[in-house]
Protein backbone atom coordinates (compact mmCIF):
# COMPACT_ATOMS: atom_id res chain seq x y z
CA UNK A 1 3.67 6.43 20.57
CA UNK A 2 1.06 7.86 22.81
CA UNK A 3 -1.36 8.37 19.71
CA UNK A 4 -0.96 4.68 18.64
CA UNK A 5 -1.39 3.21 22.56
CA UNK A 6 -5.03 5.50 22.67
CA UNK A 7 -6.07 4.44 19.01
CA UNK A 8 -5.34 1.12 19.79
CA UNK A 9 -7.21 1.38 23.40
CA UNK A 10 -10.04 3.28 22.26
CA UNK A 11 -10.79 0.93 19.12
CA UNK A 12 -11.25 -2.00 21.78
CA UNK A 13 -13.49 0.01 23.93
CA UNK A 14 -15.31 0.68 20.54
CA UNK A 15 -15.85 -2.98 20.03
CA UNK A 16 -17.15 -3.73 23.60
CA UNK A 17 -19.55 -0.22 23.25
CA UNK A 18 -20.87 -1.63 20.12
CA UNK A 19 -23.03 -4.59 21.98
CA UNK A 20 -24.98 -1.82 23.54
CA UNK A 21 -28.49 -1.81 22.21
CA UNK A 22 -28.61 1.68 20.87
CA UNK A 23 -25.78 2.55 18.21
CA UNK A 24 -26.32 6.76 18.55
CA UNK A 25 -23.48 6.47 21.28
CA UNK A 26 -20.73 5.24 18.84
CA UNK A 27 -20.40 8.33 16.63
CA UNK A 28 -19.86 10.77 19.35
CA UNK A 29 -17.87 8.24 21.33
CA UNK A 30 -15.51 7.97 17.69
CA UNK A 31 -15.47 11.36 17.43
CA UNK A 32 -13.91 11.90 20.85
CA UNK A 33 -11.64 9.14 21.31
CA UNK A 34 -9.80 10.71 18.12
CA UNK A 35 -10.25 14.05 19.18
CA UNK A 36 -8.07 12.72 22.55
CA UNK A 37 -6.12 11.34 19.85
CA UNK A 38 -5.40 14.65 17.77
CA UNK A 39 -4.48 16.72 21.34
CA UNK A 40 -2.11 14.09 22.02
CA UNK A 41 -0.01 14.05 19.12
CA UNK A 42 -0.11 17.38 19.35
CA UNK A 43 1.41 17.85 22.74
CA UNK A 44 4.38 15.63 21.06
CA UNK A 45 5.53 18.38 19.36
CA UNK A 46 8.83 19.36 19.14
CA UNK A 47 9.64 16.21 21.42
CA UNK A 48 10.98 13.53 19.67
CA UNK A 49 10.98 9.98 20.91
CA UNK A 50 12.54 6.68 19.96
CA UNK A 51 11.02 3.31 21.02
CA UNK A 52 11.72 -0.07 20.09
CA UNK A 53 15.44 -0.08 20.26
CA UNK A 54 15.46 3.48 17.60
CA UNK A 55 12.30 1.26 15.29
CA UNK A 56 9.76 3.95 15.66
CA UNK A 57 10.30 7.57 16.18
CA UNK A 58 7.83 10.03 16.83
CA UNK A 59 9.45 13.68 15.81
CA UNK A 60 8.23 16.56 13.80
CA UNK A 61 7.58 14.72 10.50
CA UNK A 62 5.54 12.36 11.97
CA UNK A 63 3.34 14.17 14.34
CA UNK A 64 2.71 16.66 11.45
CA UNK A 65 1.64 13.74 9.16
CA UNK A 66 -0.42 12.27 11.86
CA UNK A 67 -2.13 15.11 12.47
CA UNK A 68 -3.50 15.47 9.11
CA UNK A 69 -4.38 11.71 9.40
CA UNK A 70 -6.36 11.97 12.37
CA UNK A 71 -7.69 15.05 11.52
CA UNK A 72 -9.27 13.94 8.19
CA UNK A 73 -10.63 11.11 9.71
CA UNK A 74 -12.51 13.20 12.32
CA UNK A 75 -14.05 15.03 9.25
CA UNK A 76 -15.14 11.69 7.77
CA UNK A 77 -16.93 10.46 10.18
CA UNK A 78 -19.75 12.53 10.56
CA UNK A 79 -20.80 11.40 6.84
CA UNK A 80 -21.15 8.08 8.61
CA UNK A 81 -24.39 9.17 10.43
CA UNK A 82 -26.51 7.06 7.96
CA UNK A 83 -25.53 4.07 9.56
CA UNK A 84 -26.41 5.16 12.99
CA UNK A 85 -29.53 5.98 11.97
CA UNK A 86 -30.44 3.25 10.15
CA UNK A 87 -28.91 1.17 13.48
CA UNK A 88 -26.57 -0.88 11.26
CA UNK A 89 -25.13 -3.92 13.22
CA UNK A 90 -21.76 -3.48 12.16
CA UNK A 91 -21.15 0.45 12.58
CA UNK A 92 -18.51 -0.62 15.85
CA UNK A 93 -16.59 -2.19 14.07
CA UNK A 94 -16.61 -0.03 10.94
CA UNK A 95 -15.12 2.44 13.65
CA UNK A 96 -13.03 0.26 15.45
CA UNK A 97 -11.51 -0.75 12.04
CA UNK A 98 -10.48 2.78 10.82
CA UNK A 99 -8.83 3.21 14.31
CA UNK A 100 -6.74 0.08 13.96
CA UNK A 101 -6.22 1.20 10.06
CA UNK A 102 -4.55 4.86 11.81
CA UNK A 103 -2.14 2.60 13.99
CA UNK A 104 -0.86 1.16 10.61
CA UNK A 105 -0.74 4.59 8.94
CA UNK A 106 1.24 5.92 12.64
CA UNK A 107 3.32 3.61 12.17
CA UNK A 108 4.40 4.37 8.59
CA UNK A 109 5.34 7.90 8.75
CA UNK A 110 7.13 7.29 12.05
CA UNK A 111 9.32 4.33 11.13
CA UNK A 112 13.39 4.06 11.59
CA UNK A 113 13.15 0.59 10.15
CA UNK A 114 12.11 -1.57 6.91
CA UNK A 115 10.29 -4.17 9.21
CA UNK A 116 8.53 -1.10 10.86
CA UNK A 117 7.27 0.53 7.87
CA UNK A 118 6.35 -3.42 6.60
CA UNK A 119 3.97 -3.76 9.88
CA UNK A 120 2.53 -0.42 9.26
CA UNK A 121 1.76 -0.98 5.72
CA UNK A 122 -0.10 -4.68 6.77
CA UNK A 123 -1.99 -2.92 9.68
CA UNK A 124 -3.75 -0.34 7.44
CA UNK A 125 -4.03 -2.75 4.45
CA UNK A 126 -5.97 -5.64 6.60
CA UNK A 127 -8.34 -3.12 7.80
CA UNK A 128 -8.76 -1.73 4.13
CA UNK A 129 -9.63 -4.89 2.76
CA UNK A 130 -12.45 -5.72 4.88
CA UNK A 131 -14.28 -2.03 4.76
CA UNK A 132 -14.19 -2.53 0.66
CA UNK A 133 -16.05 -5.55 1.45
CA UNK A 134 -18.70 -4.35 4.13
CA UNK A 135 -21.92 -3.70 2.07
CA UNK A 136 -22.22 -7.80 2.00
CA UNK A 137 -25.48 -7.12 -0.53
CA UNK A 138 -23.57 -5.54 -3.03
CA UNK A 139 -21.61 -6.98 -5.63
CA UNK A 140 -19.52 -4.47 -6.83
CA UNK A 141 -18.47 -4.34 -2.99
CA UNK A 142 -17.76 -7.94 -2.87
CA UNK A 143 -15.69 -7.16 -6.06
CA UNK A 144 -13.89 -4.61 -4.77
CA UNK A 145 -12.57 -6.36 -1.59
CA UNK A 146 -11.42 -9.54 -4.03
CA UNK A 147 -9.45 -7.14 -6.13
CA UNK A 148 -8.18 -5.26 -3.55
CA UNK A 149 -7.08 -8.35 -1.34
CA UNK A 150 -5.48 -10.01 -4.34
CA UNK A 151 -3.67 -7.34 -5.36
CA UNK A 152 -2.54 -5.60 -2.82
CA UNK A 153 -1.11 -9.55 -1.49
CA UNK A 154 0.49 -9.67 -4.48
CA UNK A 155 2.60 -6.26 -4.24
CA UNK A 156 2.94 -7.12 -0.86
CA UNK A 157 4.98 -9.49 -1.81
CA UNK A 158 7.03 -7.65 -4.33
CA UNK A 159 7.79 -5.05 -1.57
CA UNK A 160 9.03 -7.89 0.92
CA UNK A 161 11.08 -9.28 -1.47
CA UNK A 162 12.13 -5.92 -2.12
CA UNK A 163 13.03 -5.40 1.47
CA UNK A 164 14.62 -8.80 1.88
CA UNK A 165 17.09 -7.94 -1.16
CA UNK A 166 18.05 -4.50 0.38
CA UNK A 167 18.72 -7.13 3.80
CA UNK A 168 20.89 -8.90 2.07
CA UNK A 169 22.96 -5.99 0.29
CA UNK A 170 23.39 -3.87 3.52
CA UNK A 171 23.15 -6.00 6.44
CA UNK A 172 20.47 -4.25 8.21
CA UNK A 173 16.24 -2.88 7.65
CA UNK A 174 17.45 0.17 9.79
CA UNK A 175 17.26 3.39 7.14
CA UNK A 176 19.92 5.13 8.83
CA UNK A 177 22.39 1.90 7.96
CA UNK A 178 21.07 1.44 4.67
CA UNK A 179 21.70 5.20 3.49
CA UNK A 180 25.21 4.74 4.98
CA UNK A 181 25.44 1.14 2.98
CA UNK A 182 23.86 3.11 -0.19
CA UNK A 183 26.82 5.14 -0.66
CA UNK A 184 29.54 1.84 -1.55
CA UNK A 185 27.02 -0.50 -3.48
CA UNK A 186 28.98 -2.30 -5.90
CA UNK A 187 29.13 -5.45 -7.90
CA UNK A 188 27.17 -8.00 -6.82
CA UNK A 189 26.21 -6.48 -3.96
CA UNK A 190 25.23 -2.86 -5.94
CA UNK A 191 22.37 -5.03 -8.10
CA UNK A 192 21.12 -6.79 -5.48
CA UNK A 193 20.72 -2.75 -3.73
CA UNK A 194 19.28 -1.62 -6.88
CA UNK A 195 17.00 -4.37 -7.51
CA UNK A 196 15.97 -3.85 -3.86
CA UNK A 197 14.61 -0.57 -4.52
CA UNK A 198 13.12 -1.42 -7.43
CA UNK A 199 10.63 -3.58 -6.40
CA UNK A 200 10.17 -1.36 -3.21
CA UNK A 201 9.32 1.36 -5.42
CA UNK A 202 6.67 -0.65 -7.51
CA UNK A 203 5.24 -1.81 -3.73
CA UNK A 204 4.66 1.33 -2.72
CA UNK A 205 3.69 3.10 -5.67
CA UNK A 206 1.16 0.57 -5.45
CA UNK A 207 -0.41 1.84 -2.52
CA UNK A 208 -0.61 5.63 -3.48
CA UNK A 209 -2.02 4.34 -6.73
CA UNK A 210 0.81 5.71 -9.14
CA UNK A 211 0.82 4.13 -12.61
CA UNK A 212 1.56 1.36 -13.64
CA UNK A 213 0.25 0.32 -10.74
CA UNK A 214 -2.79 1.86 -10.61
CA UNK A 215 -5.04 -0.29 -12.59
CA UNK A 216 -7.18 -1.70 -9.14
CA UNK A 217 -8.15 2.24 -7.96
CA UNK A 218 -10.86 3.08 -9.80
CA UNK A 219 -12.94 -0.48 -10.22
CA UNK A 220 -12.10 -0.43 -5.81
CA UNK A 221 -12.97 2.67 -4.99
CA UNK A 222 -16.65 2.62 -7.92
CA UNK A 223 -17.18 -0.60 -5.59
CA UNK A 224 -16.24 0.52 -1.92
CA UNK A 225 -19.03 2.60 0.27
CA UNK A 226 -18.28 5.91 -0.19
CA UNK A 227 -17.47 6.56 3.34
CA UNK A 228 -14.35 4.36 3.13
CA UNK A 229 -13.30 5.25 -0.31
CA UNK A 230 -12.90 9.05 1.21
CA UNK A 231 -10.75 7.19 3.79
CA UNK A 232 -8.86 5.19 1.44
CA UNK A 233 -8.14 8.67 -0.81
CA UNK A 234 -6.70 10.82 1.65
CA UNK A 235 -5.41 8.57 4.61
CA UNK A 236 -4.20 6.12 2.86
CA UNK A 237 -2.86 7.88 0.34
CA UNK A 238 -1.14 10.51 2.85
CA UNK A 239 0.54 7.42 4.90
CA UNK A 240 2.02 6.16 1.78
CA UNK A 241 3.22 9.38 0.47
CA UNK A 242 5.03 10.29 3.65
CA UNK A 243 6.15 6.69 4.27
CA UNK A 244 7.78 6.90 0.21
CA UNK A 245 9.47 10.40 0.48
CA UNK A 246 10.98 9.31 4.04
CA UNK A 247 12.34 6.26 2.99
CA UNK A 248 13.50 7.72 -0.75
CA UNK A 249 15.53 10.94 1.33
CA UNK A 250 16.52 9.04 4.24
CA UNK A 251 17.46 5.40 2.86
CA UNK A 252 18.17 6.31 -0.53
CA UNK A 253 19.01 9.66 -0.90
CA UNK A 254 22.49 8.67 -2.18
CA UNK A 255 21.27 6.63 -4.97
CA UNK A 256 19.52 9.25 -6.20
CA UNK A 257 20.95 8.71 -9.34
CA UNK A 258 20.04 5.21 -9.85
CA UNK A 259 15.89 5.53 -8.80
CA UNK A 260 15.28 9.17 -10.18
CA UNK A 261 14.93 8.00 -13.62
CA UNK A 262 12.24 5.68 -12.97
CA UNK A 263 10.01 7.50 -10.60
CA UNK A 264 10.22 9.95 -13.35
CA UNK A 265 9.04 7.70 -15.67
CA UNK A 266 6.36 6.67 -13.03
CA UNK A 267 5.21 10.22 -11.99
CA UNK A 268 4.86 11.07 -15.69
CA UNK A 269 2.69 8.38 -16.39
CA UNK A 270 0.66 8.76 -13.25
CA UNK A 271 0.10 12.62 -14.28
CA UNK A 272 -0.93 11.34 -17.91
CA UNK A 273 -3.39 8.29 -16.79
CA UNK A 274 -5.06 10.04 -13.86
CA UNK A 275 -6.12 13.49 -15.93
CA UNK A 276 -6.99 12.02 -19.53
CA UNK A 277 -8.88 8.85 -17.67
CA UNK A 278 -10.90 11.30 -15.40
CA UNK A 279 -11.21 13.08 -18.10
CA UNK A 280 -13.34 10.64 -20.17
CA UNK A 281 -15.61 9.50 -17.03
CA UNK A 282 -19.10 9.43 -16.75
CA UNK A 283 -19.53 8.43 -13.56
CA UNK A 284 -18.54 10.84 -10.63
CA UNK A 285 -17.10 8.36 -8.05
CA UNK A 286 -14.55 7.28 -10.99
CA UNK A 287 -13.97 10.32 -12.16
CA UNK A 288 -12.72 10.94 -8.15
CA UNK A 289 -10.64 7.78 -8.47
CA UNK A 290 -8.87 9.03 -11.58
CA UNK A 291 -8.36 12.37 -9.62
CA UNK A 292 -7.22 10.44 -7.05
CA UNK A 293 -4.36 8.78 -9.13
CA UNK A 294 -3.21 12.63 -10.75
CA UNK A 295 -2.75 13.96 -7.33
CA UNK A 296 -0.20 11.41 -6.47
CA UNK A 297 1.91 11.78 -9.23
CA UNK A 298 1.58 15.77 -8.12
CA UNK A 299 3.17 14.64 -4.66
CA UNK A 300 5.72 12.39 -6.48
CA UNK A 301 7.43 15.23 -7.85
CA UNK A 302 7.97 16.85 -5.27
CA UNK A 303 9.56 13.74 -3.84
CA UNK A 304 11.64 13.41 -7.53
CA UNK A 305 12.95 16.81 -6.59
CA UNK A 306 14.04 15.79 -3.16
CA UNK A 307 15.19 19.21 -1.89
CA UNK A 308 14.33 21.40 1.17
CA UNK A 309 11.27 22.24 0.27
CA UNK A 310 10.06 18.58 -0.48
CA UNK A 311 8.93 17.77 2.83
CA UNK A 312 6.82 21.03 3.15
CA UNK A 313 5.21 21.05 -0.37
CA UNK A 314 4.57 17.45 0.34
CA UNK A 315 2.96 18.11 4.08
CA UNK A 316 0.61 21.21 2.65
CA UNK A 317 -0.31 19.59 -0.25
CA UNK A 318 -1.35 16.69 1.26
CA UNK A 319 -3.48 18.57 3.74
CA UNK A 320 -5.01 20.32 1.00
CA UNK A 321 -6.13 17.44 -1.18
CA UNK A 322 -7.47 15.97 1.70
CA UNK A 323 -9.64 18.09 2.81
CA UNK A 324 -11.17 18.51 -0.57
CA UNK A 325 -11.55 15.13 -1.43
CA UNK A 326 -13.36 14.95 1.98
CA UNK A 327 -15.61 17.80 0.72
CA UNK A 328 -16.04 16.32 -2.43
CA UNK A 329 -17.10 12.86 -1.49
CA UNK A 330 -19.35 13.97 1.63
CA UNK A 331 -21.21 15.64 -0.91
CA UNK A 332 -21.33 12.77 -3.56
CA UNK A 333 -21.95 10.15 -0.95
CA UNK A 334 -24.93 12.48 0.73
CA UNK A 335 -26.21 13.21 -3.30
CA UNK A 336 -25.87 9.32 -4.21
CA UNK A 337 -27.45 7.93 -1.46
CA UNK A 338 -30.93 10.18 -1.99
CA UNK A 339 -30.58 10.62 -6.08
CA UNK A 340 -29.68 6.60 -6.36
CA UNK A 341 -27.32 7.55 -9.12
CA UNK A 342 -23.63 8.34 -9.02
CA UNK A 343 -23.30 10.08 -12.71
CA UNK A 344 -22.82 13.33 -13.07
CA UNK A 345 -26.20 14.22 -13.77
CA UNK A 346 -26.99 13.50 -9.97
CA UNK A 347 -25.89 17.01 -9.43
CA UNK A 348 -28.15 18.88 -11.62
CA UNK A 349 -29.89 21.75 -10.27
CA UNK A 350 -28.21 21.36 -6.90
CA UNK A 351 -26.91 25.06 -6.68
CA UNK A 352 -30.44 25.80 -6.21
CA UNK A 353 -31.78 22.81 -4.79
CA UNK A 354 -28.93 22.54 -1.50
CA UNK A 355 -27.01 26.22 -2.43
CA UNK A 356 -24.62 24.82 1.00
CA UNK A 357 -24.21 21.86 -0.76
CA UNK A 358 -23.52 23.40 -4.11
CA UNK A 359 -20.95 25.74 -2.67
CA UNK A 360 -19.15 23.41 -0.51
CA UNK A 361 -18.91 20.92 -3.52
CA UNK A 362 -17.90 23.96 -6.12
CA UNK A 363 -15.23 25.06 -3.53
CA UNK A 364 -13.43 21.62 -3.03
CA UNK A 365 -13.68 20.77 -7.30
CA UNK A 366 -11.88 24.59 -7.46
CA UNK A 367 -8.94 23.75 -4.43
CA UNK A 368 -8.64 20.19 -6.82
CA UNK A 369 -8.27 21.84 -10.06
CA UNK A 370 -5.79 24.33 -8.31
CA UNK A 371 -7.68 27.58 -9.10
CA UNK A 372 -6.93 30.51 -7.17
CA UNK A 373 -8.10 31.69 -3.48
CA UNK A 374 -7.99 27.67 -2.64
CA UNK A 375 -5.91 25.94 -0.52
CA UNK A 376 -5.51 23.48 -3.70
CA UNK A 377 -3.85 26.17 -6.08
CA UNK A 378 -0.82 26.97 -3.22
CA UNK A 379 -0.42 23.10 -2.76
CA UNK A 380 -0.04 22.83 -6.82
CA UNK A 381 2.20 26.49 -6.43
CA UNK A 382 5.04 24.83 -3.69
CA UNK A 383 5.28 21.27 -5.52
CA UNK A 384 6.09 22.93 -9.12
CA UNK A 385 8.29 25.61 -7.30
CA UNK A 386 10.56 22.79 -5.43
CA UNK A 387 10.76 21.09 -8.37
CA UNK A 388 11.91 24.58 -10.59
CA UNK A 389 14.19 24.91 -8.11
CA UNK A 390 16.20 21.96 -9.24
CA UNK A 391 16.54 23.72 -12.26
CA UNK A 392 16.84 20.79 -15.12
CA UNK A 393 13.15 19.63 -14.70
CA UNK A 394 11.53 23.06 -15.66
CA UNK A 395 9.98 20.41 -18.65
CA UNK A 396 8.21 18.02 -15.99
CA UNK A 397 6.40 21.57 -14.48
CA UNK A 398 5.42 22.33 -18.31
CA UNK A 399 3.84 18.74 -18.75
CA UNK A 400 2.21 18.88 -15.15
CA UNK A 401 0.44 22.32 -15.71
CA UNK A 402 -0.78 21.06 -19.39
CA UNK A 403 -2.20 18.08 -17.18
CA UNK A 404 -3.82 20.50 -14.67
CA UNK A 405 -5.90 22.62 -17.53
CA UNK A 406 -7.20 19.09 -18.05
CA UNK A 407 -8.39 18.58 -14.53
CA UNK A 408 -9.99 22.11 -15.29
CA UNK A 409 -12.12 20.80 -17.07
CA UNK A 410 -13.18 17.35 -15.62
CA UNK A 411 -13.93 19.45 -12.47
CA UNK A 412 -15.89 22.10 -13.74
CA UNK A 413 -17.96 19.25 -15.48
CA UNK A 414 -19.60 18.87 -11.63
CA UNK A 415 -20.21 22.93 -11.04
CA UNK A 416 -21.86 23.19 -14.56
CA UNK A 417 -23.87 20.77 -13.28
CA UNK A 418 -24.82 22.06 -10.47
CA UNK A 419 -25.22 25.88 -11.90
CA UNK A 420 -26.41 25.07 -15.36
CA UNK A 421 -28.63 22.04 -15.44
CA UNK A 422 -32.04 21.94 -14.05
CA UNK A 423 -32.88 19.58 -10.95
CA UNK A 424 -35.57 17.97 -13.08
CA UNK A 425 -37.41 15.28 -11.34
CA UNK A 426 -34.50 15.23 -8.21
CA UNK A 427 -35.66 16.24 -4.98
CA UNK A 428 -33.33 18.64 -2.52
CA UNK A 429 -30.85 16.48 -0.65
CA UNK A 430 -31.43 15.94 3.30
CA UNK A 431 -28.40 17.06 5.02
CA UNK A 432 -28.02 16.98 8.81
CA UNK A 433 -27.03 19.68 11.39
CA UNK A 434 -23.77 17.96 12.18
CA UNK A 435 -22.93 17.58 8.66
CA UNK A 436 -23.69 21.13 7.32
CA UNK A 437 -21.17 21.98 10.44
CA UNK A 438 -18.40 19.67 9.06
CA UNK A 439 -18.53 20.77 5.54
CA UNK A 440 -19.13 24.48 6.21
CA UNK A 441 -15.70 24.01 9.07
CA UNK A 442 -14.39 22.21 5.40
CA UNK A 443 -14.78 24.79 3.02
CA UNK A 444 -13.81 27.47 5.30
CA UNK A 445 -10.30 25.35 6.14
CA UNK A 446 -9.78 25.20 2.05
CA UNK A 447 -10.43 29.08 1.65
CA UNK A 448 -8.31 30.11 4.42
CA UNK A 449 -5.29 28.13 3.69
CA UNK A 450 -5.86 29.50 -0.18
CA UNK A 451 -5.47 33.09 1.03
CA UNK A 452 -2.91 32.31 4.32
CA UNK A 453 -1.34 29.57 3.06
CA UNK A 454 1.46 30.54 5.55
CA UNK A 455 -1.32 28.74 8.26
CA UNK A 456 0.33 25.13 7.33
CA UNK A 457 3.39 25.69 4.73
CA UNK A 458 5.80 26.95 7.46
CA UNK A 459 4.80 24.32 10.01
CA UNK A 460 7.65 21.51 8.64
């Protein structure tokens, strides 16, 4: 609770800071406040509170999740420094709006209750829908922020209706009730339940970009500004991950039988769209939305499996992606912005051009693909192993490691690239001192946790 009062406290002061006539303040001021923010959810540990009559509870799971949260967006910002310098008029509230957006992701790994993890949801959503939209010059921005509004009303909907049926089957939006409810669903009552989760499941699945449902990522995130796609990859994508598995083991754990078919239906077809469609990309931002859309059907099964290790796989892996993606999109927004072009052939000759660059971007596309020594290949190594140890889905590791060999080679598209293709007419990229700090502290986080992954796996 502390880490939502301080977001929500710092992200006014933010707004009032931002009339001052010089902007340089803001991004060290940022950069603070959630640094305050990080040491205070840290200090939570192992202390687990309940506020709101038992609506909101901040214990392990959620200061674990938050931490990853805040953390990645402290490594985002920095890439932000282009708007400082350029003394854009909106840069407080750019800031002020990814600290409201962390309330909203708080407040959905931390929920007790349906109306809770609703709030949360609408918090981080709002504030998503007007960064898409901020370059006001650019079309495919103004496109982006349509699609993403309409859309994401629309499953809004479907997941309130989704919530209100589950109302009306149990009698209550706490998850503690429900899962107690769950276990003597019948008749009418048991479709109504059923239905309930159905449509919860397509809301959320929704939000982490899982097929079907995905079909808004990678037009949104081509059209975003890079600096908020990275947020909308990893935060976002981490909130609604933790927010699904909690409410899937804690509300629904004893209908197991009744949703496992279909999210592995859904995690199937999320593996299958995300690799072959980044597969066939030209253009690097897509091919990172397509990525984007693989890795969550990677964290879905480890919520299909729904075992002990579930919640750990699901924490590590998590922090892995995310600091990659970070990695990878710093670079790609930093190589966009001075190449003006966002295909792959932007990176040519950039391993001798920016060798930092090169290497930081090489190291995050290897922790992606899963390859060895890389925090990515130990979060790909504890999802299939709590899945084999359910023991009847040892065919849905097969099909997910067939689907990783493609991601091979969509990555290593970027790192031939980079190694194998001269610079031509491109000039070496400008990269700042705080920058080359965040992605060196970056690619030193992946390579760690890829040789220690002990560091993080052991913490849930």
């Amino acid at each position: 609770m502390t880490s939502i009062i301080l977001l929500t406290s710092f992200g006014i002061i933010n707004l009032f800071v931002g009339f001052m006539k010089s902007k340089r303040i803001l991004l060290p001021l940022a950069l603070l406040f959630l640094l305050a923010v990080l040491g205070a959810n840290l200090l939570q540990w192992n202390d687990t509170q309940s506020y709101f009559n038992n609506m909101l509870t901040i214990d392990n799971y959620a200061v674990g999740f938050t931490g990853i949260m805040v953390l990645s967006t402290l490594l985002i910002l920095p890439f932000s420094q282009r708007y400082i310098t350029e003394q854009d008029d909106n840069i407080a509230e750019f800031y002020s709006l990814l600290l409201f957006s962390l309330v909203g992701a708080i407040m959905m790994v931390s929920y007790e209750n349906l109306l809770m993890l609703f709030i949360g949801i609408e918090i981080l959503s709002i504030a998503m829908y007007v960064l898409a939209g901020s370059n006001k010059k650019s079309i495919r921005s103004n496109e982006a922020s349509l699609k993403y509004f309409l859309m994401g009303s629309f499953f809004t909907g479907i997941l309130l209706f989704g919530i209100v049926l589950i109302y009306g089957a149990t009698g209550s939006f706490d998850i503690t009730r429900i899962a107690g409810a769950a276990q003597r669903a019948e008749s009418v009552e048991g479709v109504m339940f059923g239905l309930g989760m159905l449509l919860i499941v397509a809301g959320i699945s929704f939000k982490i970009a899982a097929a079907p449902f995905h079909f808004w990522t990678p037009d949104v995130y081509e059209g975003t500004p890079t600096l908020f796609t990275t947020f909308m990859s990893t935060v976002v994508k981490t909130a609604g991950v933790a927010a699904f598995y909690k409410l899937m083991a804690s509300a629904f754990g004893a209908s197991y039988a009744t949703w496992y078919p279909t999210l592995v239906a859904i995690t199937v077809l999320t593996l299958l769209v995300g690799n072959i469609g980044a597969a066939v990309q030209t253009n690097m931002k897509r091919m990172l939305a397509y990525s984007s859309i693989s890795h969550a059907g990677y964290l879905l099964m480890a919520l299909i499996a729904l075992n002990e290790r579930s919640e750990s796989s699901i924490f590590f892996y998590s922090l892995a992606y995310s600091v990659a993606s970070i990695a990878s999109f710093g670079v790609l927004k930093l190589v966009t912005v001075q190449r003006d072009d966002e295909t792959f052939e932007a990176f040519n000759g950039l391993g001798k051009s920016n060798p930092m660059l090169a290497f930081a971007m090489t190291v995050s596309m290897l922790s992606l693909a899963g390859i060895p020594l890389t925090a990515g290949f130990f979060g790909k190594f504890f999802i299939f192993s709590s899945v084999i140890e359910g023991g009847d889905m040892i065919w849905l590791v097969v099909a997910a490691l067939i689907l990783a060999a493609v991601g091979i080679y969509y990555y290593f598209k970027v790192i031939i690239a980079m190694y194998m293709h001269p610079a031509g007419n491109f000039a070496p990229v400008k990269v700042s001192s705080l920058v080359s700090v965040v992605l060196i502290i970056i690619t030193a986080l992946t390579i760690i946790l890829g040789i220690a992954p002990a560091l993080a796996s052991d913490i849930l």
